[in-house]
PDB file of N, CA and C in Angstrom:
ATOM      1  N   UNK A   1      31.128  59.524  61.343  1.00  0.00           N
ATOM      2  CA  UNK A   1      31.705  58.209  61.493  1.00  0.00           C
ATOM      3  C   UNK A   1      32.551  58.125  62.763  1.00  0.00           C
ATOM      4  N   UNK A   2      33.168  58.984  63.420  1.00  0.00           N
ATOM      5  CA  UNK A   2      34.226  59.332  64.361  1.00  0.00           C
ATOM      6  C   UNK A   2      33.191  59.031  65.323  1.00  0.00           C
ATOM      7  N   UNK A   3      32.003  59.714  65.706  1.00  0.00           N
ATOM      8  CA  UNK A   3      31.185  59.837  66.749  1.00  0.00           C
ATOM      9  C   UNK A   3      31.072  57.921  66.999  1.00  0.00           C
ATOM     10  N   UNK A   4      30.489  57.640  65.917  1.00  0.00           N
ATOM     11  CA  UNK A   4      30.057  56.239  66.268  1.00  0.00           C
ATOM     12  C   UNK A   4      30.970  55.315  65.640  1.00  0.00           C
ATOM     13  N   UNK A   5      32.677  55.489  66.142  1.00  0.00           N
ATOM     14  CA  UNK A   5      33.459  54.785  66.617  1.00  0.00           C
ATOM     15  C   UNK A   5      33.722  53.659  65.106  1.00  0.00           C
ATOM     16  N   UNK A   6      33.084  54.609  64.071  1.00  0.00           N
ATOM     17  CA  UNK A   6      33.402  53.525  62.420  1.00  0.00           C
ATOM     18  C   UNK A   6      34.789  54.471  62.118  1.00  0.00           C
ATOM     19  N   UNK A   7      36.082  53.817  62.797  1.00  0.00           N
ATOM     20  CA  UNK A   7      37.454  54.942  62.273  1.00  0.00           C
ATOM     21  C   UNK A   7      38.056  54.233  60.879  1.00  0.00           C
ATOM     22  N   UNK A   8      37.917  53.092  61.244  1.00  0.00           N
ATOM     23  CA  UNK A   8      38.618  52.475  60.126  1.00  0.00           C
ATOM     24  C   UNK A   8      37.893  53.116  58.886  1.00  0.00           C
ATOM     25  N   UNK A   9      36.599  53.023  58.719  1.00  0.00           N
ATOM     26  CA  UNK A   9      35.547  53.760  57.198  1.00  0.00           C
ATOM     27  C   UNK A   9      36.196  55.067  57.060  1.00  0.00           C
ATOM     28  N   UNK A  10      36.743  56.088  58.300  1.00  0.00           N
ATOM     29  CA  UNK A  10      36.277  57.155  58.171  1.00  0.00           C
ATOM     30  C   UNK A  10      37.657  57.179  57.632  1.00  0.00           C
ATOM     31  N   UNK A  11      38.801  56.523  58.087  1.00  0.00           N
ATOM     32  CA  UNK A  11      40.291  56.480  57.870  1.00  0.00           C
ATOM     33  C   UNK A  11      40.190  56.654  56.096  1.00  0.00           C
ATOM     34  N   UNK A  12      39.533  55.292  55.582  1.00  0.00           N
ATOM     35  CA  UNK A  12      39.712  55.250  54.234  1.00  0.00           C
ATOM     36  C   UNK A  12      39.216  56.254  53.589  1.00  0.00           C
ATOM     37  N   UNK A  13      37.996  56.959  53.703  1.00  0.00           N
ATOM     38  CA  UNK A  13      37.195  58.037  53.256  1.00  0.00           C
ATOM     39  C   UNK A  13      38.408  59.514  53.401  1.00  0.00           C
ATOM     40  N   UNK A  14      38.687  59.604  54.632  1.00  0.00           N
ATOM     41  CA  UNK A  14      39.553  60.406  54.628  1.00  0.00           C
ATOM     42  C   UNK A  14      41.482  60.645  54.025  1.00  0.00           C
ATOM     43  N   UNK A  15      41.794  59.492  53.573  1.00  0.00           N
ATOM     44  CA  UNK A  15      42.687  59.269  52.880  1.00  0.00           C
ATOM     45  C   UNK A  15      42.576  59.275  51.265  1.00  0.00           C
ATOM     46  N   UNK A  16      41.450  59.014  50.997  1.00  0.00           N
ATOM     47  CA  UNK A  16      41.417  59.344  49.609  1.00  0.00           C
ATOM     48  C   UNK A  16      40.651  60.455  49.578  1.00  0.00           C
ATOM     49  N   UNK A  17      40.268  61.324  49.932  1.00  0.00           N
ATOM     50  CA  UNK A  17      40.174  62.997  50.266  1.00  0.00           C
ATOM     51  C   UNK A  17      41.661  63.472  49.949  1.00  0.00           C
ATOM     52  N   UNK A  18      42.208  62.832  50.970  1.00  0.00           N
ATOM     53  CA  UNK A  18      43.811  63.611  50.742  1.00  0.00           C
ATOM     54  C   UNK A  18      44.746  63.299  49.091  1.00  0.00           C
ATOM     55  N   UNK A  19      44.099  62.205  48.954  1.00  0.00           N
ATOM     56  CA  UNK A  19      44.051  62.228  47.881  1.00  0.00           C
ATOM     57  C   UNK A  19      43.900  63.106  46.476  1.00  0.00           C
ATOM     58  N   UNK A  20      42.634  63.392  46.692  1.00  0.00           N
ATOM     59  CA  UNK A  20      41.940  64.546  45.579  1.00  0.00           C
ATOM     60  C   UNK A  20      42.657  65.571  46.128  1.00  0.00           C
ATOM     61  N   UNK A  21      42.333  65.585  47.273  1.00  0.00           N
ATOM     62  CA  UNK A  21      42.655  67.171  47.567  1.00  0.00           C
ATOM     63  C   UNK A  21      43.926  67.713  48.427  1.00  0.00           C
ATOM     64  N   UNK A  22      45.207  67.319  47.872  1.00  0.00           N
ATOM     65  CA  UNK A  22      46.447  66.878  48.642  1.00  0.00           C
ATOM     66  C   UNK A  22      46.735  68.449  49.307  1.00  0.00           C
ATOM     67  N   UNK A  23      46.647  69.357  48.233  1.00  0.00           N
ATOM     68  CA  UNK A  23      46.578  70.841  49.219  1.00  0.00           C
ATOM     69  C   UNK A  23      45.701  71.642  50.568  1.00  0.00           C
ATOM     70  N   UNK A  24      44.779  70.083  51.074  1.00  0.00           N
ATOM     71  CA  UNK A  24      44.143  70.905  51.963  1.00  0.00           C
ATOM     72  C   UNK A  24      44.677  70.216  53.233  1.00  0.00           C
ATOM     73  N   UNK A  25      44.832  71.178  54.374  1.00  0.00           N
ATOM     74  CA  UNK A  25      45.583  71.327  55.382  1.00  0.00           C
ATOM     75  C   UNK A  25      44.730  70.623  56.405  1.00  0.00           C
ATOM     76  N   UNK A  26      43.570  70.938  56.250  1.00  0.00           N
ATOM     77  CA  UNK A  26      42.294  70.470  57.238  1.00  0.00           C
ATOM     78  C   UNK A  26      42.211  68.898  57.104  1.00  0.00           C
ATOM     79  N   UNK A  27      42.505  68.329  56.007  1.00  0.00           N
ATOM     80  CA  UNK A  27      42.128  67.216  55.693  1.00  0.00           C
ATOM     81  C   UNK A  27      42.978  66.206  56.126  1.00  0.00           C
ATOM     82  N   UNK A  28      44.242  66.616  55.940  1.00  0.00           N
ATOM     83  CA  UNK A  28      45.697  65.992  56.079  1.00  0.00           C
ATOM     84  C   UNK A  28      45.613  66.125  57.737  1.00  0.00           C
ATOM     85  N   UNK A  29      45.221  66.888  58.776  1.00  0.00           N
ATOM     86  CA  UNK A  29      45.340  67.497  59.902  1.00  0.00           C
ATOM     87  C   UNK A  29      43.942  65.964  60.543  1.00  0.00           C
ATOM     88  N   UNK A  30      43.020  65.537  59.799  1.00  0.00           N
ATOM     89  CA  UNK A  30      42.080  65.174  60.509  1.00  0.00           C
ATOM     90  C   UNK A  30      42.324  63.727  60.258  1.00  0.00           C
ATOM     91  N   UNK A  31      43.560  62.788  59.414  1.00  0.00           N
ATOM     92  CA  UNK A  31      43.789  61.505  59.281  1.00  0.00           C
ATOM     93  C   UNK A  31      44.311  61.717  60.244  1.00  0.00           C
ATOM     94  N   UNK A  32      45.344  62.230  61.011  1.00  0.00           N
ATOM     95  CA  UNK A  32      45.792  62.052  62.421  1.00  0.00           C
ATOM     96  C   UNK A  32      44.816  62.222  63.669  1.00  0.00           C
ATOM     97  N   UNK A  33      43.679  63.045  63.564  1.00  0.00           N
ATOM     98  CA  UNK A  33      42.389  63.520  64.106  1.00  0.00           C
ATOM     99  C   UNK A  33      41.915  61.611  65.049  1.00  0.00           C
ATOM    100  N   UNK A  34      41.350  61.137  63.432  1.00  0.00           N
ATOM    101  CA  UNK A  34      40.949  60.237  63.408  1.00  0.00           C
ATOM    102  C   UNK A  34      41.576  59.086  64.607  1.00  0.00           C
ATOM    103  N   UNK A  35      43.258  59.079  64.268  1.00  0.00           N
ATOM    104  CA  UNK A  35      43.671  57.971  64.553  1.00  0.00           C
ATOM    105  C   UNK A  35      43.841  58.319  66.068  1.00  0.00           C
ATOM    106  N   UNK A  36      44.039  59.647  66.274  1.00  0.00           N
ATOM    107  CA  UNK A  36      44.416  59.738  68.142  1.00  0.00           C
ATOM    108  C   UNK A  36      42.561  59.232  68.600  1.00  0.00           C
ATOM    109  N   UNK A  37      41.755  59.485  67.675  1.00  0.00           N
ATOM    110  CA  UNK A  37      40.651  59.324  68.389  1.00  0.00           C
ATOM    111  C   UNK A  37      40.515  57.777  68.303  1.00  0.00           C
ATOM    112  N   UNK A  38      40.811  56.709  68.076  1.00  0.00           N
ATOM    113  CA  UNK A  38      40.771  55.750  67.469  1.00  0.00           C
ATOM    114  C   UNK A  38      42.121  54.593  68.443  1.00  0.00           C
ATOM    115  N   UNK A  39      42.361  55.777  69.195  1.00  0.00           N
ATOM    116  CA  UNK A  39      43.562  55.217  70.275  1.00  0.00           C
ATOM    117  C   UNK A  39      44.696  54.540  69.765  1.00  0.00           C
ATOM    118  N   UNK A  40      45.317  55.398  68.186  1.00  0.00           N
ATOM    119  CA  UNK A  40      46.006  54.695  67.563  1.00  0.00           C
ATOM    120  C   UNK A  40      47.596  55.845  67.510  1.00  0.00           C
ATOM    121  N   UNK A  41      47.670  56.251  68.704  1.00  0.00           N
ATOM    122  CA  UNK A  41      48.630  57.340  69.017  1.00  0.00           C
ATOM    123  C   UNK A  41      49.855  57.188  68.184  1.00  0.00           C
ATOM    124  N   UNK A  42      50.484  56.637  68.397  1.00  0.00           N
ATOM    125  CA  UNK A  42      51.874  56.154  67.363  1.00  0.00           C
ATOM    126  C   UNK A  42      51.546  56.489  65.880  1.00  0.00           C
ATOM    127  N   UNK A  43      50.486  56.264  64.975  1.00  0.00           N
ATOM    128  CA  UNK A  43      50.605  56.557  63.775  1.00  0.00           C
ATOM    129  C   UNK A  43      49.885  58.033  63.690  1.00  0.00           C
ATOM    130  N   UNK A  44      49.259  58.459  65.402  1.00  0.00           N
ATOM    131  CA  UNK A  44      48.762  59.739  64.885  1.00  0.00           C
ATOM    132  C   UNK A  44      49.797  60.775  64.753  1.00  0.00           C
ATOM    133  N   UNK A  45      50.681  60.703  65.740  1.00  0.00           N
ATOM    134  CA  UNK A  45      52.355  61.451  65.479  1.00  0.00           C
ATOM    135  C   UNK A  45      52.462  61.108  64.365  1.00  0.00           C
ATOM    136  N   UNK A  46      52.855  59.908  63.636  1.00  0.00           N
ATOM    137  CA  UNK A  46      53.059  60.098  62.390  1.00  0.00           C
ATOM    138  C   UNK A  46      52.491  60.717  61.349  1.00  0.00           C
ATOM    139  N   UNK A  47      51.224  60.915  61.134  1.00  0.00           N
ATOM    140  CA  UNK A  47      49.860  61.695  60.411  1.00  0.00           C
ATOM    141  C   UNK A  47      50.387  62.686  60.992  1.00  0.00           C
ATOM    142  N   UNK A  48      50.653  63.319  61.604  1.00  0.00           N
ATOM    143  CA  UNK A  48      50.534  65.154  61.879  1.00  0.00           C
ATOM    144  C   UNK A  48      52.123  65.197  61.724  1.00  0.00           C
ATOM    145  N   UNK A  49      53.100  64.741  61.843  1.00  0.00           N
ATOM    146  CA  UNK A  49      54.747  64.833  61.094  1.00  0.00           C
ATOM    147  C   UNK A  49      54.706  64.982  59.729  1.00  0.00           C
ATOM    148  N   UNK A  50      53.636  64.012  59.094  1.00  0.00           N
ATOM    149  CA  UNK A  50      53.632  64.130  58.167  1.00  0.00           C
ATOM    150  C   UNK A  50      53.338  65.776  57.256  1.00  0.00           C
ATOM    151  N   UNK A  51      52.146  66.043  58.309  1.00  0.00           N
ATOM    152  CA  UNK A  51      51.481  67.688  57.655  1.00  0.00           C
ATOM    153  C   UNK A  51      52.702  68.304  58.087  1.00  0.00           C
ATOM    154  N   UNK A  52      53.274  68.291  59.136  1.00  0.00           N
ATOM    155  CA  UNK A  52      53.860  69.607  59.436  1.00  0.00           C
ATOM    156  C   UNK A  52      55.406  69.514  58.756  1.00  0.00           C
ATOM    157  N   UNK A  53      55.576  68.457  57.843  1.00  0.00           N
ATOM    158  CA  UNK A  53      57.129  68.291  56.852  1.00  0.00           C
ATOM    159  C   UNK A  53      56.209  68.067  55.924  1.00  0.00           C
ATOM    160  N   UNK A  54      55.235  68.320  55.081  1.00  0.00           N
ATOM    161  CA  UNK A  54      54.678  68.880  54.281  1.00  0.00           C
ATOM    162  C   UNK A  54      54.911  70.169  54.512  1.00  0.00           C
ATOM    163  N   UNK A  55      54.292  71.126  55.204  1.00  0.00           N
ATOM    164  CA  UNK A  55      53.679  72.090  55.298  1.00  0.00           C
ATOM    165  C   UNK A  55      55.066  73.439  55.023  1.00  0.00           C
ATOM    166  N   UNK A  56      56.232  72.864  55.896  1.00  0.00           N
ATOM    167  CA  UNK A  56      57.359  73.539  56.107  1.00  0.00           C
ATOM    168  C   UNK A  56      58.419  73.370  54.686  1.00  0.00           C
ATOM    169  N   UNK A  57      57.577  72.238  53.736  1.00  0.00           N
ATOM    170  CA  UNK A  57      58.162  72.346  52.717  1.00  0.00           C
ATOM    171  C   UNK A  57      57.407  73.154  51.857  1.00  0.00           C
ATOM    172  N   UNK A  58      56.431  73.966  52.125  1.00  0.00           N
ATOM    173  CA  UNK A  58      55.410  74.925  51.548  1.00  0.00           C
ATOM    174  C   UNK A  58      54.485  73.905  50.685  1.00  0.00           C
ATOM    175  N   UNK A  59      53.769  72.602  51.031  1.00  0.00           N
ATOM    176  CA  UNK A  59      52.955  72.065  50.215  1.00  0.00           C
ATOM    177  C   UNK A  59      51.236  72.705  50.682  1.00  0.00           C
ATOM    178  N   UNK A  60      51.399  73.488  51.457  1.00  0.00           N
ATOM    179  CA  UNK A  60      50.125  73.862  52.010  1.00  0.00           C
ATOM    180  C   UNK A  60      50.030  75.458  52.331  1.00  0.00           C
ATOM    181  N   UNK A  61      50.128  75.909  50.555  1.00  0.00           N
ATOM    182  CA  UNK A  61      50.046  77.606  50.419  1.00  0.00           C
ATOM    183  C   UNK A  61      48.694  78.140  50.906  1.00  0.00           C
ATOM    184  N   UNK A  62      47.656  77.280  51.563  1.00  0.00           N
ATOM    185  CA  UNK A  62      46.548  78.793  51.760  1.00  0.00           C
ATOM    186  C   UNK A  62      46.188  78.037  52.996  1.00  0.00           C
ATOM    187  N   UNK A  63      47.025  77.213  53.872  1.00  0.00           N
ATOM    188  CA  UNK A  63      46.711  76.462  55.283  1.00  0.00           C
ATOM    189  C   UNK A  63      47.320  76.866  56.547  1.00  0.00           C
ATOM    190  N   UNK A  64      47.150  76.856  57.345  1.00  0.00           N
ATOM    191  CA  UNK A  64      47.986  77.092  59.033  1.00  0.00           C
ATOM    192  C   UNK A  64      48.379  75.452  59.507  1.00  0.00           C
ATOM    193  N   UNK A  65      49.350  74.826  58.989  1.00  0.00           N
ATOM    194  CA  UNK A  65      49.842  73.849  59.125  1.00  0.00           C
ATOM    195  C   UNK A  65      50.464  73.372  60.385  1.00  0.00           C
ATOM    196  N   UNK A  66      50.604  74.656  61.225  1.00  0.00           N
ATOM    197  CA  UNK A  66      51.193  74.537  62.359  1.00  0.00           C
ATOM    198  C   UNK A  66      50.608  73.702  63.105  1.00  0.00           C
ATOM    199  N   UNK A  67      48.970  74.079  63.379  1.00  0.00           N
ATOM    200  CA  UNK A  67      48.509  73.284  64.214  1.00  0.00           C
ATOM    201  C   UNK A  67      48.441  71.454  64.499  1.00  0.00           C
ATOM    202  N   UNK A  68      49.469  71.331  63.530  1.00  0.00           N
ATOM    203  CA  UNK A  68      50.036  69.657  63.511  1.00  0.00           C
ATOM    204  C   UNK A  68      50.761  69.738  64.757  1.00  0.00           C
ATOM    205  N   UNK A  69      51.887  70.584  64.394  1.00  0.00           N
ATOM    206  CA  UNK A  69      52.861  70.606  65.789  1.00  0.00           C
ATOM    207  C   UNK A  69      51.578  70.730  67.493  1.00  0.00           C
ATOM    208  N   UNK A  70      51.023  71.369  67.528  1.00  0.00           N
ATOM    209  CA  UNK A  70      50.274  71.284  68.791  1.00  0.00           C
ATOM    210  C   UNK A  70      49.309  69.868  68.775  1.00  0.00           C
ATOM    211  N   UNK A  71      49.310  69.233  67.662  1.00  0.00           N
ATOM    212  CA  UNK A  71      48.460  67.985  67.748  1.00  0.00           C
ATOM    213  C   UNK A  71      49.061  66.526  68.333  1.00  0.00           C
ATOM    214  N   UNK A  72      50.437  67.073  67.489  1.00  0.00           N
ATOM    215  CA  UNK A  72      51.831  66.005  67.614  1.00  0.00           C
ATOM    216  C   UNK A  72      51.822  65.703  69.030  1.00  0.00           C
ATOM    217  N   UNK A  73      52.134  67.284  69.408  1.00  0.00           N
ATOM    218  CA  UNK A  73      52.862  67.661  71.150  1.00  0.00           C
ATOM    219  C   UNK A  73      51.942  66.997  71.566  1.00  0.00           C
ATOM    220  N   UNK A  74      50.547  66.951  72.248  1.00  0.00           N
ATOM    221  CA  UNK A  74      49.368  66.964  72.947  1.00  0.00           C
ATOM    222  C   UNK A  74      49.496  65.509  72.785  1.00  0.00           C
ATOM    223  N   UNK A  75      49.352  64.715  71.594  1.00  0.00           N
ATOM    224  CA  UNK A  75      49.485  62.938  71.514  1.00  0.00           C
ATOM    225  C   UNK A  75      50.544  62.734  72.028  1.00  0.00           C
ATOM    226  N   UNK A  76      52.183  63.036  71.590  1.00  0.00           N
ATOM    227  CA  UNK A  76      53.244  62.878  72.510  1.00  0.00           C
ATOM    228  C   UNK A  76      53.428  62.643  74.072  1.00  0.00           C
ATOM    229  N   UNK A  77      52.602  63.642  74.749  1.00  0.00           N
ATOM    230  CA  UNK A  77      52.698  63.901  76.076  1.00  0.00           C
ATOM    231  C   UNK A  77      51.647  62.883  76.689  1.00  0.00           C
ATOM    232  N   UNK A  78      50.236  62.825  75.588  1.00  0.00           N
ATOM    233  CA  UNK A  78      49.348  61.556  76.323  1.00  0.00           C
ATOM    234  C   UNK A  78      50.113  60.031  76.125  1.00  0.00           C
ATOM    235  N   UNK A  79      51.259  60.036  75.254  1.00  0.00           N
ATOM    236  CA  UNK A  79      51.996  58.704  75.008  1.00  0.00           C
ATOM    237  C   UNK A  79      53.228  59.465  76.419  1.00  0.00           C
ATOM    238  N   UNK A  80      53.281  59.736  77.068  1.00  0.00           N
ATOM    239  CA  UNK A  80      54.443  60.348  77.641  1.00  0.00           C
ATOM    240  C   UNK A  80      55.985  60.102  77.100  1.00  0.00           C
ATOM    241  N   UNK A  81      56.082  60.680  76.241  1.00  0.00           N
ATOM    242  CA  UNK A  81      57.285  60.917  75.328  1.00  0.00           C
ATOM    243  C   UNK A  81      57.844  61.922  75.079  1.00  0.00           C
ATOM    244  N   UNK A  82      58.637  61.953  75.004  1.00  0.00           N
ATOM    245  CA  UNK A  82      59.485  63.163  75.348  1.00  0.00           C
ATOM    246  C   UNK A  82      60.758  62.909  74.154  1.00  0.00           C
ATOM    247  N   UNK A  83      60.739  63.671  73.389  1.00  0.00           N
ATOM    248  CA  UNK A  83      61.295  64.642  72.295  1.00  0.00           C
ATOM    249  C   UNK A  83      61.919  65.819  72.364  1.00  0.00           C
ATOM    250  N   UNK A  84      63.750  65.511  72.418  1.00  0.00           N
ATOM    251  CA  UNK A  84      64.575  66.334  72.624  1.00  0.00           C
ATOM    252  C   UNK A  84      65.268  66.665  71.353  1.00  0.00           C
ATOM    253  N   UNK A  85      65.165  67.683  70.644  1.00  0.00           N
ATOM    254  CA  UNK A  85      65.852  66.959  69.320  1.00  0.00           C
ATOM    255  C   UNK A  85      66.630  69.232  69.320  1.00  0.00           C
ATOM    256  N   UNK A  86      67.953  68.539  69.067  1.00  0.00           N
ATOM    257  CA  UNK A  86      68.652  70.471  69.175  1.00  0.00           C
ATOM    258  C   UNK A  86      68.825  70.584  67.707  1.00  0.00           C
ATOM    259  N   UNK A  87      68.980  71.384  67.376  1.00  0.00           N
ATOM    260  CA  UNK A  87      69.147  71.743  66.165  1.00  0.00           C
ATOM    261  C   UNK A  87      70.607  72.943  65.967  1.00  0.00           C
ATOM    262  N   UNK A  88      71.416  72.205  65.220  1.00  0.00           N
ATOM    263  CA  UNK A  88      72.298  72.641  64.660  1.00  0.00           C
ATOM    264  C   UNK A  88      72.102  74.192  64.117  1.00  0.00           C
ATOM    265  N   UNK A  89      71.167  74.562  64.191  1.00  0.00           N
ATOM    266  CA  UNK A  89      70.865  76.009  63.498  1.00  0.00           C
ATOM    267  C   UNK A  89      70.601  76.895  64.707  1.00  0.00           C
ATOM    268  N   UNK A  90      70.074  76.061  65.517  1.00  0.00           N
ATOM    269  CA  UNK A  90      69.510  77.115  66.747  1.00  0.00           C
ATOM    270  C   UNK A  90      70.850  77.379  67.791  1.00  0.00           C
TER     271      UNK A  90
END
């Protein structure tokens, strides 16, 4: 569906996936997939924030969740945005 530019079908198809299958990492990782491909940058940061504050809350025990953060960054930088955020811990 992605190839031939049906995002909106593939959006819904892929949201109720996440649905059934809320523990898979791949799935949750490819509604943001969708939307950077779909030139919908702003909610694709949001879709991959979402996995990776999932993920760091351990909702994704057998996934590599990280790769949100490199999905985030990569849409961020094609939105040229820039995200300074310090952390009190570091």
């Amino acid at each position: 569906m992605r190839r031939e530019g049906r995002f909106d079908e593939a959006l819904n198809l892929v949201r109720g996936l996440t649905q059934q299958f809320p523990q898979n990492v791949i799935v949750g990782l490819e509604e943001g997939d969708l939307l950077r491909a779909a030139h919908r940058d702003k909610e694709a940061v949001a879709a991959y924030r979402k996995v990776w504050d999932s993920g760091h809350a351990g909702h994704f025990p057998f996934g590599n969740y990280e790769l949100s953060s490199v999905n985030m960054g990569d849409t961020q930088r094609a939105l040229k945005e820039t995200l300074v955020r310090w952390s009190a811990t570091a």
